[in-house]
N, C-alpha and C. Protein backbone atom coordinates (compact mmCIF):
# COMPACT_ATOMS: atom_id res chain seq x y z
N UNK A 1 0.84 -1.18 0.00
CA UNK A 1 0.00 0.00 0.00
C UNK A 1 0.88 1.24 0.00
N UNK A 2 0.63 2.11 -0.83
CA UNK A 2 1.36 3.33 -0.96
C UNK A 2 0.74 4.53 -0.07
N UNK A 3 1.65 5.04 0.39
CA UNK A 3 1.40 6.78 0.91
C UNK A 3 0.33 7.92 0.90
N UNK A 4 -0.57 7.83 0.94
CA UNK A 4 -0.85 9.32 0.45
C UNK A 4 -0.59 10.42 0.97
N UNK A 5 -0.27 11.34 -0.45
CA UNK A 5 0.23 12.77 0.40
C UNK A 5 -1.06 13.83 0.46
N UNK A 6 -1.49 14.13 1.54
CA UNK A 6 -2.08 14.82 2.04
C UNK A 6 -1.51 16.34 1.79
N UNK A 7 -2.36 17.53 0.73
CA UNK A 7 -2.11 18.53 0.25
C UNK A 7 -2.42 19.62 1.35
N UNK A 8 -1.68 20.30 1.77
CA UNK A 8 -2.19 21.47 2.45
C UNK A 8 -2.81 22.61 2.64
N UNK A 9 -3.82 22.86 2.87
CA UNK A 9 -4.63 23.92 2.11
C UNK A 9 -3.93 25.08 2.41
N UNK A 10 -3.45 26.57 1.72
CA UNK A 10 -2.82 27.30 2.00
C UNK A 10 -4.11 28.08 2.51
N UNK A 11 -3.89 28.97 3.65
CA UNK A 11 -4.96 30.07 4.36
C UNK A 11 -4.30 31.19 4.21
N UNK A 12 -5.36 31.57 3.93
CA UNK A 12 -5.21 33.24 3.46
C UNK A 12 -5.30 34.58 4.67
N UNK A 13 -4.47 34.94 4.38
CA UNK A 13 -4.37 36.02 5.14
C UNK A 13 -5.81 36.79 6.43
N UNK A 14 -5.84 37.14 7.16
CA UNK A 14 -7.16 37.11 7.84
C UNK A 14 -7.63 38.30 7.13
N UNK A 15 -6.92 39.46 6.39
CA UNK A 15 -7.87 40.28 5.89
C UNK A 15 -7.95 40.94 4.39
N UNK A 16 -8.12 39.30 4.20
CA UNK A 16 -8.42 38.65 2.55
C UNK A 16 -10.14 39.04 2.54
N UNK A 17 -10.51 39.82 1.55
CA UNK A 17 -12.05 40.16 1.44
C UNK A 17 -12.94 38.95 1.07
N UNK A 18 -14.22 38.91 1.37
CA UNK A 18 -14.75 37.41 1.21
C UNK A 18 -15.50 37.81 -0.94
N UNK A 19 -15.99 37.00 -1.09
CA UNK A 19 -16.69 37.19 -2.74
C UNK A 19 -17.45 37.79 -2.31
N UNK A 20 -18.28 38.17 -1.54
CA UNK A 20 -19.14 39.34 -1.15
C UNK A 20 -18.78 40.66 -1.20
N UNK A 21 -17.54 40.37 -0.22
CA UNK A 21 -16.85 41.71 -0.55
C UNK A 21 -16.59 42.24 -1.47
N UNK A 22 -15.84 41.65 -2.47
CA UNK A 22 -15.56 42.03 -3.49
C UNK A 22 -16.64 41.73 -4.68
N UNK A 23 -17.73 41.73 -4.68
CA UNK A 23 -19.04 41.87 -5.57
C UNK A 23 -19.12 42.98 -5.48
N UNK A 24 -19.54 43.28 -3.79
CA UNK A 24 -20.16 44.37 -3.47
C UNK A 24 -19.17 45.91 -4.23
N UNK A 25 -18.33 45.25 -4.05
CA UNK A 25 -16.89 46.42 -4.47
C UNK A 25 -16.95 46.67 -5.95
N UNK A 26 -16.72 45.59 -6.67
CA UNK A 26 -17.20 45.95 -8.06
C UNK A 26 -18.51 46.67 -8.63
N UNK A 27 -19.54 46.04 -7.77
CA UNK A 27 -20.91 46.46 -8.12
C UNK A 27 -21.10 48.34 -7.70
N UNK A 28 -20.30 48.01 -7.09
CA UNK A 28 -20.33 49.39 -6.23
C UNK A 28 -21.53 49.52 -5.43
N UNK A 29 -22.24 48.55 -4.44
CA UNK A 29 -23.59 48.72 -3.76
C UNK A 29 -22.59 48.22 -2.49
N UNK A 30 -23.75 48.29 -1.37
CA UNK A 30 -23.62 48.85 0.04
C UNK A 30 -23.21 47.19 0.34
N UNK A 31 -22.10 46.76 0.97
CA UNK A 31 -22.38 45.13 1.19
C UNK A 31 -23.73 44.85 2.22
N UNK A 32 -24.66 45.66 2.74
CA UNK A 32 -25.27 45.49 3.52
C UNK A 32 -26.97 45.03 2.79
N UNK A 33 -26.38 45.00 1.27
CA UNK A 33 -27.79 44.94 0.16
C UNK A 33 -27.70 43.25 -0.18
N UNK A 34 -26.08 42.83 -0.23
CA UNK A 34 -25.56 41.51 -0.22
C UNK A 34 -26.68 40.48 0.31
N UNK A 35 -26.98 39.49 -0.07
CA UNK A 35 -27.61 38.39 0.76
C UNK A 35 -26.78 37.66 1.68
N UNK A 36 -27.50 37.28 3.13
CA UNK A 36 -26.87 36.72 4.10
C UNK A 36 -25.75 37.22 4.92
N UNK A 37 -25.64 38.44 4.24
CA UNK A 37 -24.99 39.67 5.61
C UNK A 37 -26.09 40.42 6.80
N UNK A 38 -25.71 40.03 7.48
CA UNK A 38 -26.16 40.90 8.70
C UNK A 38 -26.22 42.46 8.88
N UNK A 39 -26.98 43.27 9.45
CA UNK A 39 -26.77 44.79 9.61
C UNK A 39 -26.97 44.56 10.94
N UNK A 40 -26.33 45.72 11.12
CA UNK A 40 -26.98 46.48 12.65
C UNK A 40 -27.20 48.02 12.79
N UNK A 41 -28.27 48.87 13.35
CA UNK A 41 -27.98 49.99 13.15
C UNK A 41 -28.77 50.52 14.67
N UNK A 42 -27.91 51.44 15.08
CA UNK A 42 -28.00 52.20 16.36
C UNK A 42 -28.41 53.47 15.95
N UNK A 43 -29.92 53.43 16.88
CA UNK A 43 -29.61 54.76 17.18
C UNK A 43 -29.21 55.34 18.50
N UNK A 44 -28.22 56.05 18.70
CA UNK A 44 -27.54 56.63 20.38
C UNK A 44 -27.68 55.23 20.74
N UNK A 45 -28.05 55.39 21.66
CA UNK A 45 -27.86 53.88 22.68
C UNK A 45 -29.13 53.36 23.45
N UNK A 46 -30.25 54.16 22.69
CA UNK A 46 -31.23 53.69 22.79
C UNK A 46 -32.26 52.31 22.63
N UNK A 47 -31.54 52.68 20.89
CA UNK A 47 -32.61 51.68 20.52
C UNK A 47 -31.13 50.85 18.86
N UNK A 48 -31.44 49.41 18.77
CA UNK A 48 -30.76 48.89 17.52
C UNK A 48 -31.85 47.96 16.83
N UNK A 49 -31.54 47.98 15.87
CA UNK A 49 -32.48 47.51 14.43
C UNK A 49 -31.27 46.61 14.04
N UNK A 50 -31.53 45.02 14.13
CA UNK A 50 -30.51 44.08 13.43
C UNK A 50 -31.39 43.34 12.14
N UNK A 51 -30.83 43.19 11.59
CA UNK A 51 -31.40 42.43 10.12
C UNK A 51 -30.80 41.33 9.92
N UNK A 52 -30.99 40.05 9.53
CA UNK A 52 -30.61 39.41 9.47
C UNK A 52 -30.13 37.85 10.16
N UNK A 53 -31.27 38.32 11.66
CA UNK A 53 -31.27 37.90 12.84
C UNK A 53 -32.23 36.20 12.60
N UNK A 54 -31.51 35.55 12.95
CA UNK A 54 -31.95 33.86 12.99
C UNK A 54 -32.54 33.16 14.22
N UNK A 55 -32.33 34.31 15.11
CA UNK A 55 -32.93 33.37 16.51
C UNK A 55 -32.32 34.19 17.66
N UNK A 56 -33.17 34.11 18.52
CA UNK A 56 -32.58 34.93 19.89
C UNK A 56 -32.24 33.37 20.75
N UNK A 57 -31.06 34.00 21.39
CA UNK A 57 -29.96 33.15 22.04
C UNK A 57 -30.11 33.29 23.71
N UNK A 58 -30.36 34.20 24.30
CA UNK A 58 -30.61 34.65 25.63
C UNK A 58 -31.40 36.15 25.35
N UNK A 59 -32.18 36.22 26.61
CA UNK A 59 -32.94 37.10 26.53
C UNK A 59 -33.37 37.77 27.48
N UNK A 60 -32.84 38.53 28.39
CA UNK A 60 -33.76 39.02 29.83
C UNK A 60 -33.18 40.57 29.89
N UNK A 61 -33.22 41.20 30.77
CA UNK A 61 -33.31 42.63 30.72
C UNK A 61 -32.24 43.67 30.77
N UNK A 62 -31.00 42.44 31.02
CA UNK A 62 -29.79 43.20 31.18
C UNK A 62 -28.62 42.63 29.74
N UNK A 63 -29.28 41.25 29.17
CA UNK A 63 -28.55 40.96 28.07
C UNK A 63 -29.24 40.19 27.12
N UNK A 64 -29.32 40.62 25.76
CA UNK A 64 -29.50 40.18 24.59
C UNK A 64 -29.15 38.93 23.79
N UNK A 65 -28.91 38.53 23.67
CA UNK A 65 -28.17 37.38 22.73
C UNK A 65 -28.77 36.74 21.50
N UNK A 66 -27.80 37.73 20.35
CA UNK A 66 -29.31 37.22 19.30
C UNK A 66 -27.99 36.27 18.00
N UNK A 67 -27.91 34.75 17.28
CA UNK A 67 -28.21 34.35 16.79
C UNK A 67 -28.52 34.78 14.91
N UNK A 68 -26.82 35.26 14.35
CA UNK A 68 -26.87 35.88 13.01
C UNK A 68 -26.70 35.04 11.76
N UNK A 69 -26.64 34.08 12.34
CA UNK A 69 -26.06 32.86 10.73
C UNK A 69 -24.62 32.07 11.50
N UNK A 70 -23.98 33.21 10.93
CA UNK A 70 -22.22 33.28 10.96
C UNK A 70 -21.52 33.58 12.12
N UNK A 71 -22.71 34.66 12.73
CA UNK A 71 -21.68 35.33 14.23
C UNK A 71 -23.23 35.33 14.89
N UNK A 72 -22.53 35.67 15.98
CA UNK A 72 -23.10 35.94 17.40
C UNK A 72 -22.99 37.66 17.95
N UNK A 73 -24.07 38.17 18.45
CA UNK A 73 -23.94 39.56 18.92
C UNK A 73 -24.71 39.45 20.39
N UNK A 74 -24.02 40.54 20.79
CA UNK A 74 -25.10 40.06 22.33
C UNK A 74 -24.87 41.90 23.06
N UNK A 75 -25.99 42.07 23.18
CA UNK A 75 -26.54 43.91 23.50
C UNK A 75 -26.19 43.47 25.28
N UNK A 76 -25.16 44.36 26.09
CA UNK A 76 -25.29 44.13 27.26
C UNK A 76 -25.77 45.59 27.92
N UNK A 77 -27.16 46.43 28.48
CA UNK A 77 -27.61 47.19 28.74
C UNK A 77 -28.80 47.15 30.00
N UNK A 78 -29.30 48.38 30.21
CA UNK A 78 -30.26 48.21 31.05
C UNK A 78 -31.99 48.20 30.57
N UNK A 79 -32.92 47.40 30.86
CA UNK A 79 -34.04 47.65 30.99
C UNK A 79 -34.30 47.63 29.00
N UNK A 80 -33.17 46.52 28.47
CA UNK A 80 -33.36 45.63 27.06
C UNK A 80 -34.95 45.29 27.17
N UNK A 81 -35.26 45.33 25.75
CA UNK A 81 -36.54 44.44 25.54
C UNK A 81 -36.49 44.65 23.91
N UNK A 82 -37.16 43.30 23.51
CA UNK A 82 -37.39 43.36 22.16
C UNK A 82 -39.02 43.69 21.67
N UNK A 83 -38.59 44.90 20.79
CA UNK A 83 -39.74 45.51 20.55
C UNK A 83 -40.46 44.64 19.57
N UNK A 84 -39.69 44.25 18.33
CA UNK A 84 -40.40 43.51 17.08
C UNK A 84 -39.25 42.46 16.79
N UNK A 85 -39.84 41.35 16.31
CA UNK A 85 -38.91 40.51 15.54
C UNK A 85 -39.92 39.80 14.65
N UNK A 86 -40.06 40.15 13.18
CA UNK A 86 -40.31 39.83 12.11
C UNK A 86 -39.80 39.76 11.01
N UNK A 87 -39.36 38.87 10.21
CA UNK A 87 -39.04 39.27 8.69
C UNK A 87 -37.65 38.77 8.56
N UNK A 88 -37.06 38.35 9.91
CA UNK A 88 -35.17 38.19 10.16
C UNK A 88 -35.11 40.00 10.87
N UNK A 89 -35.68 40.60 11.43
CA UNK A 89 -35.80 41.65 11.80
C UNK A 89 -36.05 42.10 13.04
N UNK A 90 -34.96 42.29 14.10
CA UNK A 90 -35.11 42.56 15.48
C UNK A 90 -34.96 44.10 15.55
N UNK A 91 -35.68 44.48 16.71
CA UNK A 91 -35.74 45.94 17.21
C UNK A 91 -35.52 45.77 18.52
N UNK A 92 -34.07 46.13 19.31
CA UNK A 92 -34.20 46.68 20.63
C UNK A 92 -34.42 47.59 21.10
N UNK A 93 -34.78 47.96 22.06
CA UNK A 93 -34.59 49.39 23.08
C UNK A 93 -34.47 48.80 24.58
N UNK A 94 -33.80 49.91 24.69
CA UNK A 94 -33.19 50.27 26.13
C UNK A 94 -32.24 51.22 26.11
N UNK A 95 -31.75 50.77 27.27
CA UNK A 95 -30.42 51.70 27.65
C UNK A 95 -28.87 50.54 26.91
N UNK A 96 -28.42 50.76 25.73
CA UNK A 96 -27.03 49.56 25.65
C UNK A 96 -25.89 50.27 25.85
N UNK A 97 -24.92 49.01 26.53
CA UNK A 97 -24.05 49.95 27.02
C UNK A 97 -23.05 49.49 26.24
N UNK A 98 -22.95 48.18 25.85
CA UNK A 98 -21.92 47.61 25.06
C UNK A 98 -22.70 46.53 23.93
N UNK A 99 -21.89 46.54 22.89
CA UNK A 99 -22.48 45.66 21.59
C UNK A 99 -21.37 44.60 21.17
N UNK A 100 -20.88 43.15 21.38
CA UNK A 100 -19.99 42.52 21.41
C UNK A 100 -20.42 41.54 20.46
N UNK A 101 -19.59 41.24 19.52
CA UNK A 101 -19.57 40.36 18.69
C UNK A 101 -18.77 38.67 18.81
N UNK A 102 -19.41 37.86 19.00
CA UNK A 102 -18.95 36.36 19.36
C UNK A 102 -18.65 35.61 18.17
């Protein structure tokens, strides 16, 4: 029985753009129009609007944990609540104090 040689996959640099990226770059549109990218958008530290949201992960009044595909985000604030989640479409408000990506 002979050897096999096992090829090594070469890895690319960590800030190698994904084909999204670079669609979006050619196309010249927002990568946030991309399918299966996530948004997030704050306003002050009130209130965030995530898109793209697959499932809430934890949930009570001081932390968020919502469930994006690919990553994980989790709102750590006071007196959190989710206003709407329809469509892949969450709305928080509260007070956030920090926005951490897992």
């Amino acid at each position: 029985m002979g050897r096999r040689k096992h090829r090594r996959s070469k890895s690319l640099p960590k800030n190698t753009p994904t084909i999204k990226e670079k669609i979006s770059e050619e196309l010249d549109l927002p990568l946030s129009t991309m399918p299966g990218i996530s948004t997030i958008e704050l306003a002050g530290n009130r209130q965030a609007v995530v898109g793209g949201c697959k499932g809430v992960l934890e949930y009570d009044e001081g932390v968020i944990k919502l469930n994006l595909g690919k990553s994980i985000v989790r709102f750590v604030g006071n007196d959190l609540a989710i206003n709407t989640f329809q469509y892949e479409q969450v709305v928080i408000s509260g007070s956030i104090l920090t926005v951490d990506f897992l």
